[in-house]
Structures are given as C-alpha cells and as structure tokens.
N, C-alpha and C. Protein backbone atom coordinates (compact mmCIF):
# COMPACT_ATOMS: atom_id res chain seq x y z
N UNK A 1 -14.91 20.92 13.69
CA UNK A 1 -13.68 20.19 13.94
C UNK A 1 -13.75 19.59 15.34
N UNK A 2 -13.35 18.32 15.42
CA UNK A 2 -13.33 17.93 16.82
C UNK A 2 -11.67 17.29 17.05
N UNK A 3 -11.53 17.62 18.17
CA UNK A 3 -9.93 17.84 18.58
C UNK A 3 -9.69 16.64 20.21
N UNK A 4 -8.95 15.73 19.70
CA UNK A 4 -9.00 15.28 21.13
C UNK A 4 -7.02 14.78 21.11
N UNK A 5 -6.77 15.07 21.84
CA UNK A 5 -5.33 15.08 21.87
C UNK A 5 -4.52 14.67 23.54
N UNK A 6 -3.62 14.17 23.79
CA UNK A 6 -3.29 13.52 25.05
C UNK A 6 -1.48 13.78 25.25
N UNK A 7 -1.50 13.81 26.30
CA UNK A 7 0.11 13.87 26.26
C UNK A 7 0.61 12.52 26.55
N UNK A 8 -0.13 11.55 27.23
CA UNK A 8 0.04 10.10 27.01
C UNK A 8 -0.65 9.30 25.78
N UNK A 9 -0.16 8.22 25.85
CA UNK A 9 -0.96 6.54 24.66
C UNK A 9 -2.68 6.72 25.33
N UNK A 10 -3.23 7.32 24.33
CA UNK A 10 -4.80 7.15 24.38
C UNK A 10 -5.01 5.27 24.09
N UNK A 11 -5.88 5.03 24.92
CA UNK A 11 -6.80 3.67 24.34
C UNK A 11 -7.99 4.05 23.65
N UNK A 12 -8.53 2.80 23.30
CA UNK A 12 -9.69 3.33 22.59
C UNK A 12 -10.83 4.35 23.16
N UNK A 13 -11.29 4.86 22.12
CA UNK A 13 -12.27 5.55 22.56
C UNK A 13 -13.57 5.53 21.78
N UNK A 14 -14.75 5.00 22.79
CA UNK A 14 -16.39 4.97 22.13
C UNK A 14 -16.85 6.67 21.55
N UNK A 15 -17.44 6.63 20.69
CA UNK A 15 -18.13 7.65 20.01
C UNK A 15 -19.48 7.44 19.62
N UNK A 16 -20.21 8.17 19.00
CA UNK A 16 -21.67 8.09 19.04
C UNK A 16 -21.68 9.74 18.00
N UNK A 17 -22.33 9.71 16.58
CA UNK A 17 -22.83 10.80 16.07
C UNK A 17 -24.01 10.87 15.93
N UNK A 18 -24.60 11.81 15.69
CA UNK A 18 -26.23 11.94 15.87
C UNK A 18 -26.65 13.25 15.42
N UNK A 19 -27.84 12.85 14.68
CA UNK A 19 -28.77 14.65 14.24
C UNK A 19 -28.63 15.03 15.48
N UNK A 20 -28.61 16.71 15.59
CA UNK A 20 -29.48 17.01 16.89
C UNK A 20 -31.14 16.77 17.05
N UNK A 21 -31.96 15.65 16.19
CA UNK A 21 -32.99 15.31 16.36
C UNK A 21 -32.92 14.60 17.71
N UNK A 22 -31.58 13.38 17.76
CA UNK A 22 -30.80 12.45 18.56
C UNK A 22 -31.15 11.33 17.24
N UNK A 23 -31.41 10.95 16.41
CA UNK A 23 -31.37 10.41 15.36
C UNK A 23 -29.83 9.60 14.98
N UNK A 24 -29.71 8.25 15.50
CA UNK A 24 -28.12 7.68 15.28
C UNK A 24 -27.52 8.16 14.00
N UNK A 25 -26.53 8.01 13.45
CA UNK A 25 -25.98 8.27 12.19
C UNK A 25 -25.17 7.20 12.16
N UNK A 26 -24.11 7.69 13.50
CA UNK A 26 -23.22 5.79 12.66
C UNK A 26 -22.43 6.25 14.91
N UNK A 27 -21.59 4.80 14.82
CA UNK A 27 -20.86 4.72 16.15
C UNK A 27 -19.98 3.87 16.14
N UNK A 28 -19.12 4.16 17.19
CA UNK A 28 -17.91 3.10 16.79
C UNK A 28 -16.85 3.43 17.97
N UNK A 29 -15.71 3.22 17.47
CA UNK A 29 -14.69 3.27 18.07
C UNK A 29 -13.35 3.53 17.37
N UNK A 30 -12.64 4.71 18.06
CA UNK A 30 -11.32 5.04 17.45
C UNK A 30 -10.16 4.04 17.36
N UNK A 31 -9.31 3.82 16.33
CA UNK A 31 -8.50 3.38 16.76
C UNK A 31 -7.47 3.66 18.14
N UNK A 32 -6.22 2.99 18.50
CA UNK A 32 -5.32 3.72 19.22
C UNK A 32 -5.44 4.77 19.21
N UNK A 33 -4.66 5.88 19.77
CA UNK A 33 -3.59 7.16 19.74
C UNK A 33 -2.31 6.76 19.50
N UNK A 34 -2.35 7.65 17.85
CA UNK A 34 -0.75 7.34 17.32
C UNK A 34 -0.15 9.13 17.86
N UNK A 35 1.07 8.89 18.31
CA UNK A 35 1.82 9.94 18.45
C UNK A 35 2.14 11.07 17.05
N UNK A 36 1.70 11.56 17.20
CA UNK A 36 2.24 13.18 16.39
C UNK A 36 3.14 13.72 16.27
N UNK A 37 3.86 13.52 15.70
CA UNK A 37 5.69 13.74 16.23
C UNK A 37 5.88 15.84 16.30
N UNK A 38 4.73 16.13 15.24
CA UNK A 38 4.88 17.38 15.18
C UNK A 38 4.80 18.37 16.49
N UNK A 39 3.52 17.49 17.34
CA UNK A 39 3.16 18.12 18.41
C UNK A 39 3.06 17.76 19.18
N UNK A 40 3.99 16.11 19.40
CA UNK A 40 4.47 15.49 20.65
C UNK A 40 3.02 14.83 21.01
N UNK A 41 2.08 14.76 20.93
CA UNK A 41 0.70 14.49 21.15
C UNK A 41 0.11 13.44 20.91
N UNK A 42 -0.33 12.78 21.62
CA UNK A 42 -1.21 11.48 21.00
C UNK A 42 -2.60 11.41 20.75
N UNK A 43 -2.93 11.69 19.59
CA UNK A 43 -3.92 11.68 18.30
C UNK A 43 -4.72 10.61 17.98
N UNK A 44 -6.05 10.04 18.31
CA UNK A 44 -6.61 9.25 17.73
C UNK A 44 -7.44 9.36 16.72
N UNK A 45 -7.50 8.24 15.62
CA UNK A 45 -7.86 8.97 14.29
C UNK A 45 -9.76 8.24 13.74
N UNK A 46 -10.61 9.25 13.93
CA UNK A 46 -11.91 8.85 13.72
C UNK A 46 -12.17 9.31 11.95
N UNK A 47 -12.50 8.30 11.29
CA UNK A 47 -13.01 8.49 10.13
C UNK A 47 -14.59 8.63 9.59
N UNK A 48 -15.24 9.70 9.57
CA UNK A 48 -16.14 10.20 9.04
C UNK A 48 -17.17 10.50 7.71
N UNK A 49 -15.69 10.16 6.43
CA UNK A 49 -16.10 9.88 5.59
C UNK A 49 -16.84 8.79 4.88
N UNK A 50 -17.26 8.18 5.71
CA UNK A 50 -18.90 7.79 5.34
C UNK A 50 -20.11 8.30 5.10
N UNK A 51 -20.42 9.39 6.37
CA UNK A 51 -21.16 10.36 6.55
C UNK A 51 -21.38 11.28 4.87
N UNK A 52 -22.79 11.14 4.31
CA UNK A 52 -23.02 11.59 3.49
C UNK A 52 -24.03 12.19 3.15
N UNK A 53 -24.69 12.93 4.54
CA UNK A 53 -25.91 13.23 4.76
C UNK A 53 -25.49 14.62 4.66
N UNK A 54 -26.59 15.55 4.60
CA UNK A 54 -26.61 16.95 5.43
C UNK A 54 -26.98 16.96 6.38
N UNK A 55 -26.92 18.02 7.65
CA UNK A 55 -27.93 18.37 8.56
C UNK A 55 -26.61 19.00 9.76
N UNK A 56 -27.48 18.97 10.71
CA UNK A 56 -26.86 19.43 11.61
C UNK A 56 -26.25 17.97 12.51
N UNK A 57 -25.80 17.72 13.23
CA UNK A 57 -24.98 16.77 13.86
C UNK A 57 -24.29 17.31 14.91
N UNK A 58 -24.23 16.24 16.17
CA UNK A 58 -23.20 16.36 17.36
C UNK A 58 -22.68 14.71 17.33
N UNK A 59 -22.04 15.04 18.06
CA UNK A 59 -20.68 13.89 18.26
C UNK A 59 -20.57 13.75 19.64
N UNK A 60 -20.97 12.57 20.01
CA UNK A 60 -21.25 12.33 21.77
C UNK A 60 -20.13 11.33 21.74
C-alpha cells in the first residue's frame, strides 16, 4: 500500500514504478489532491491497474 496524504491542496506529483531489477514498468503523474472529507486530507489518486505483471516492484 502506498499512502501519501497532505493537510493542504497537493499539486501534481511525478512517480516512477520499477522491478527491483530497476526495470521501468510504467510512470506518470498523479492527478490533483482531492480532499477526503472523511479524513479532512488531501489524497491524490494514482491508478495502477494497468500493471499486470508479477514480481517484486518499488515505486520511486
């Protein structure tokens, strides 16, 4: 699980996934940070489900 959360309006944010070979997988950029009303928090939302590989992976 990766958790990134703000008490202010996040801007975008660059990402980068990768085997731990360092092998790219995919990269991009989050949208905004939409507020969370549950937990007051601003949440930006990265979609992953592309990813249809196995293996091990980090998220830079």
């Amino acid at each position: 699980m990766i958790s990134v959360v703000s008490n202010n309006e996040l801007d975008k944010l660059s990402y980068v996934t990768k085997y731990v070979s360092g092998k790219e997988i995919m990269s991009g950029e989050t949208g905004k940070g939409l507020l969370w009303k549950d937990s007051g928090k601003y949440v930006p939302i990265l979609d992953f489900s592309s990813i249809n590989n196995e293996g091990n992976m980090k998220y830079l």
